[in-house]
Protein backbone atom coordinates (compact mmCIF):
# COMPACT_ATOMS: atom_id res chain seq x y z
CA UNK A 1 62.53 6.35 -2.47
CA UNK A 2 64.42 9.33 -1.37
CA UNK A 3 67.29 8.38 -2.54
CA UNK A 4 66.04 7.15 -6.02
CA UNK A 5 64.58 10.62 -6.58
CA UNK A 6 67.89 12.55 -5.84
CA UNK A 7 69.58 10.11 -8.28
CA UNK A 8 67.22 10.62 -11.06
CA UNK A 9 67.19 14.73 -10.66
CA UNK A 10 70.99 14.49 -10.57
CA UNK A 11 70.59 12.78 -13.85
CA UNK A 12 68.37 15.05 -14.84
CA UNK A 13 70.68 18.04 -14.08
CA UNK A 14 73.53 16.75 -15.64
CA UNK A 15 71.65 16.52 -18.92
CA UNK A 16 70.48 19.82 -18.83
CA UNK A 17 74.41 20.59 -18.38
CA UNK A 18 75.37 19.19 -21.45
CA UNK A 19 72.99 20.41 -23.34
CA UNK A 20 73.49 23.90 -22.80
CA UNK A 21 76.57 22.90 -22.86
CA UNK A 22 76.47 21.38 -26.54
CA UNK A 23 74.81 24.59 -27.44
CA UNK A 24 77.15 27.35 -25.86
CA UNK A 25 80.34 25.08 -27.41
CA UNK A 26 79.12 25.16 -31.13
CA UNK A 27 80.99 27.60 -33.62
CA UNK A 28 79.15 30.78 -33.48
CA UNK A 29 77.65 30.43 -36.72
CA UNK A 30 74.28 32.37 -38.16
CA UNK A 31 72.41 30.23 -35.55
CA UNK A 32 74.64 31.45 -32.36
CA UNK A 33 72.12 34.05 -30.79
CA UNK A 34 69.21 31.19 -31.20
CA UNK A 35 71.55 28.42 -29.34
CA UNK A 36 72.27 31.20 -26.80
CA UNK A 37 69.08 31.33 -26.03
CA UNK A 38 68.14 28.05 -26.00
CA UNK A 39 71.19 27.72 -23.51
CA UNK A 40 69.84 30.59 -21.04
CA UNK A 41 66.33 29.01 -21.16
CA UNK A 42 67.73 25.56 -19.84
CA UNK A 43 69.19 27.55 -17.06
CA UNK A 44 66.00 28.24 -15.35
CA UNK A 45 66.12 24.31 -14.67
CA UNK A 46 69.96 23.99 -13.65
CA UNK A 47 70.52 24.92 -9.87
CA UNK A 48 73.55 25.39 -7.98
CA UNK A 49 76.77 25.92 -9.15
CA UNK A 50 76.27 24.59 -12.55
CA UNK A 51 73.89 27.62 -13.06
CA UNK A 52 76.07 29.76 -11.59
CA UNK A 53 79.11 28.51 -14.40
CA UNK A 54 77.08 28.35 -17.16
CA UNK A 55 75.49 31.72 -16.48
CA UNK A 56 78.74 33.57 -16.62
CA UNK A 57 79.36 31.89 -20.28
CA UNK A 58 76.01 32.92 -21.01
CA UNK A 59 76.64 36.84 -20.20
CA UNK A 60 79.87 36.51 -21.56
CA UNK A 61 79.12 35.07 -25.19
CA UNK A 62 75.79 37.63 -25.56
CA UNK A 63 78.61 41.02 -24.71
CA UNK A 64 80.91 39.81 -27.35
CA UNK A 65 79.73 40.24 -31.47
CA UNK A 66 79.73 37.66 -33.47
CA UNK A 67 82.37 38.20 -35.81
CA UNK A 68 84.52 38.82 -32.97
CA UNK A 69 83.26 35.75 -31.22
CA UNK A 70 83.90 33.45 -34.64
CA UNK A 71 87.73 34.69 -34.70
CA UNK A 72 88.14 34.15 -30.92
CA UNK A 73 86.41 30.49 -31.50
CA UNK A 74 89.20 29.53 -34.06
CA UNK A 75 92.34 31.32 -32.36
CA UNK A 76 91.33 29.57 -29.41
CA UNK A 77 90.31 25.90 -30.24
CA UNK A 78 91.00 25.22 -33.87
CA UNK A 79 94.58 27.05 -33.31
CA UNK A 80 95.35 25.67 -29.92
CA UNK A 81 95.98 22.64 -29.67
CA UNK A 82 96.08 22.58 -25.98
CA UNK A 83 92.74 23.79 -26.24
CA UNK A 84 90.94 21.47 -28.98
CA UNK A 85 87.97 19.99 -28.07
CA UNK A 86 88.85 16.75 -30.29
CA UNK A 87 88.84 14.46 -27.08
CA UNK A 88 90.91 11.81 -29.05
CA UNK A 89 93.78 14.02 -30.26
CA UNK A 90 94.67 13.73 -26.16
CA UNK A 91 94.61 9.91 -26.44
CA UNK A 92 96.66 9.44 -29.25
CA UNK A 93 97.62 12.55 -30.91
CA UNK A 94 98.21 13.15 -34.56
CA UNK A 95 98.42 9.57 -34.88
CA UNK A 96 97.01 6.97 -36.62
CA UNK A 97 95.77 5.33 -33.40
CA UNK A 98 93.09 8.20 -33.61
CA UNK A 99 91.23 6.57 -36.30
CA UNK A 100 90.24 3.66 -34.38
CA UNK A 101 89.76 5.95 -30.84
CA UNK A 102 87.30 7.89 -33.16
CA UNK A 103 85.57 4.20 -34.20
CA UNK A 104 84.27 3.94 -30.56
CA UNK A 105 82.24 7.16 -30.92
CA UNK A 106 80.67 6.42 -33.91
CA UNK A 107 80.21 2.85 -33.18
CA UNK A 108 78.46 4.30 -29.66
CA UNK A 109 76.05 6.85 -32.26
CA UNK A 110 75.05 4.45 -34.43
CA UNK A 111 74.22 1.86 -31.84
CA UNK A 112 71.87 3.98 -30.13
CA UNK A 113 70.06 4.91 -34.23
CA UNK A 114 71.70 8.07 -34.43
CA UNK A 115 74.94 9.79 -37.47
CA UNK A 116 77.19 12.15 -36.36
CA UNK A 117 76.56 15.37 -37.76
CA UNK A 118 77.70 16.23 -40.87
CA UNK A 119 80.83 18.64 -40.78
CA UNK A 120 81.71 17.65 -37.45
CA UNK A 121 84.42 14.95 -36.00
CA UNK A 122 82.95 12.12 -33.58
CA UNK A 123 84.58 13.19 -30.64
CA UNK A 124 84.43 16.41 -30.78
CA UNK A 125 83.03 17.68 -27.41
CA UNK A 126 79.85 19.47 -28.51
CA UNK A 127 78.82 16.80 -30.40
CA UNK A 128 79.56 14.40 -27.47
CA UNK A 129 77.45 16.49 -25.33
CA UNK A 130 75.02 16.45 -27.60
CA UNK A 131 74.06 12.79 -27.59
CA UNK A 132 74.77 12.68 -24.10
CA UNK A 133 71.72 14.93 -23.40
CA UNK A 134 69.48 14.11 -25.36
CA UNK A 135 70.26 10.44 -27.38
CA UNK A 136 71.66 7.88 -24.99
CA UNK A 137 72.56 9.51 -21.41
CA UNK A 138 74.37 6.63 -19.99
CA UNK A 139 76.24 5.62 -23.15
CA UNK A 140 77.22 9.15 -23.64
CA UNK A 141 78.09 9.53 -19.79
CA UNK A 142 81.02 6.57 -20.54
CA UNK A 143 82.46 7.92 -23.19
CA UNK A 144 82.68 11.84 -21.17
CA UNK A 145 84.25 9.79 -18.49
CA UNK A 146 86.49 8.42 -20.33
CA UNK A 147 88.19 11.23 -21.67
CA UNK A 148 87.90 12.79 -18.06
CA UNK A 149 91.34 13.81 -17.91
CA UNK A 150 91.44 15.41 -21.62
CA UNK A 151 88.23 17.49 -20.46
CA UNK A 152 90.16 18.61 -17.40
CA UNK A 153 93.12 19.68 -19.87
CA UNK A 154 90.52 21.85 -21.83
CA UNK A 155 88.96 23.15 -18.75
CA UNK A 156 92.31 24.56 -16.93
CA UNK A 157 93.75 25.57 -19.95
CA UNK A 158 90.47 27.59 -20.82
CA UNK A 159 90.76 28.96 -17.42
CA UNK A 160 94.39 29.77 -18.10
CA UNK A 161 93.76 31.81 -20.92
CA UNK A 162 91.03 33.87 -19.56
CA UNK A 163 88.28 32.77 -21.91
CA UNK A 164 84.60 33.33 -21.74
CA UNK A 165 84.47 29.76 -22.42
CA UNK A 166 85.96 28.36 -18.91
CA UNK A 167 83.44 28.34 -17.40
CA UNK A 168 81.12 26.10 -19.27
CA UNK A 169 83.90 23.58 -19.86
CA UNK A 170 84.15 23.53 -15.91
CA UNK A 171 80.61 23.11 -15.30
CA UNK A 172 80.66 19.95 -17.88
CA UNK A 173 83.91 18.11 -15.68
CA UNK A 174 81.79 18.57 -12.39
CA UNK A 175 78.77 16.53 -14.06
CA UNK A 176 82.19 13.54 -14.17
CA UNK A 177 83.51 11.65 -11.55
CA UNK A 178 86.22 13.19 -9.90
CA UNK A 179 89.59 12.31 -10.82
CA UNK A 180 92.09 10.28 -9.36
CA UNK A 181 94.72 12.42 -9.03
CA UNK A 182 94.72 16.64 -9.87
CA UNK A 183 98.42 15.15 -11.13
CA UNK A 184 96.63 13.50 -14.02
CA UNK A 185 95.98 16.62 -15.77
CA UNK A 186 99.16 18.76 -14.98
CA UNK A 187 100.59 15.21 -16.51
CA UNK A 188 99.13 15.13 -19.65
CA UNK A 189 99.18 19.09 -19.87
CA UNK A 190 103.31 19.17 -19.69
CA UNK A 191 103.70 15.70 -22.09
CA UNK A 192 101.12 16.54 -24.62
CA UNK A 193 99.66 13.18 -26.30
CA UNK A 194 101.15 10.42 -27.44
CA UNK A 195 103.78 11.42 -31.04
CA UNK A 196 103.45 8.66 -33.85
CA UNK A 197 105.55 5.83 -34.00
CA UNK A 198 108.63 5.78 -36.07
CA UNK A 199 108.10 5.28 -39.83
CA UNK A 200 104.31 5.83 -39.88
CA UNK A 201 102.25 8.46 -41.26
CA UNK A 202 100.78 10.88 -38.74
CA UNK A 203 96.90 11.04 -38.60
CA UNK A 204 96.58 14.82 -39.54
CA UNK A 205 94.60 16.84 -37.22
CA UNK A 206 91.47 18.61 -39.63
CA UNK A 207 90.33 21.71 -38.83
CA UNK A 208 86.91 21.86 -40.44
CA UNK A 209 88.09 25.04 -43.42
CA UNK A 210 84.55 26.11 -42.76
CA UNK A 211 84.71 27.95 -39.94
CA UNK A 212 88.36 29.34 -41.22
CA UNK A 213 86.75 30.79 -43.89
CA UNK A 214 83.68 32.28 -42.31
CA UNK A 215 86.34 34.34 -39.79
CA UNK A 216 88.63 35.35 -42.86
């Protein structure tokens, strides 16, 4: 019974991960200082180290002002690639493999009665989290652990770059099982993803012109 108990709160807690998570991760928009929060509130539930990583993204995102925060949020994952948080584009690139990676997600959505949000790609980690959290916790748990190693890319390369970010990236890859080999991600950081085969037409990587716009 024990046992059971520990399982379910560790379910519980990874949950309440994501879905600060989710919220800390979304462009800073007009609704950023609501999300924040939202985010700081779930924290009073989150224990151990997880608290401790998403706190410092919490104090870091409520110093910074918007405006700064929205150009910082473009330069860092719309402009980086290295950085995106489009899990497929690690899979397969700007290919047009990346159309049927995306299918999964949405297939996975609407399966459990749910759309994507509008404005948003499938697999784009917020909105990943997201459903994870509070849709379908075990469907959304395979498809984070899937793209493991692309989540560890984000996460060092985050951590590489100094942002206020990091941290909550980090605290999502601990809520993952642990991979099987640290090699896997210096891997897939030095070869990039896979480059389209010869003679096709690359599956262009969007950035949504919204949030473009918003900054300029």
């Amino acid at each position: 019974m024990k046992r059971r108990n520990r399982t379910r709160d560790n379910a519980l807690q990874d949950r309440l991960v994501w879905q600060a998570a989710s919220l800390m991760l979304a462009y800073p928009d007009d609704g950023h200082t609501d999300r924040l929060q939202a985010a700081a509130r779930l924290l009073d539930h989150v224990s151990g180290d997880a608290r401790t990583l998403l706190g410092e993204t919490v104090v870091g995102l409520s110093l910074r002002p918007t405006m700064e925060l929205q150009q910082e949020y473009v330069d860092t994952f719309d402009l980086q690639k290295r950085c995106t948080m489009l899990l497929t584009y690690w899979t397969s690139g700007d290919t047009r493999n990346r159309g049927a990676d995306m299918v999964e997600f949405t297939q996975t959505y609407r399966a459990a009665g749910v759309e994507i949000p509008k404005g948003e790609a499938p697999d784009h980690l917020p909105v990943v989290l997201e459903f994870a959290a509070t849709v379908d916790p075990e469907a959304g748990r395979r498809l984070l652990a899937k793209y493991r190693v692309p989540i560890g890319v984000v996460a060092r390369s985050l951590a590489d770059a100094g942002s206020p970010y990091s941290p909550v990236v980090a605290a999502v890859a601990r809520t993952l099982p642990a991979l099987a080999s640290v090699d896997d991600v210096s891997r897939l950081m030095m070869s990039g993803p896979p480059a389209e085969s010869v003679g096709l037409q690359p599956f262009q990587l969007t950035v949504p012109p919204r949030r473009v716009e918003e900054v300029l």
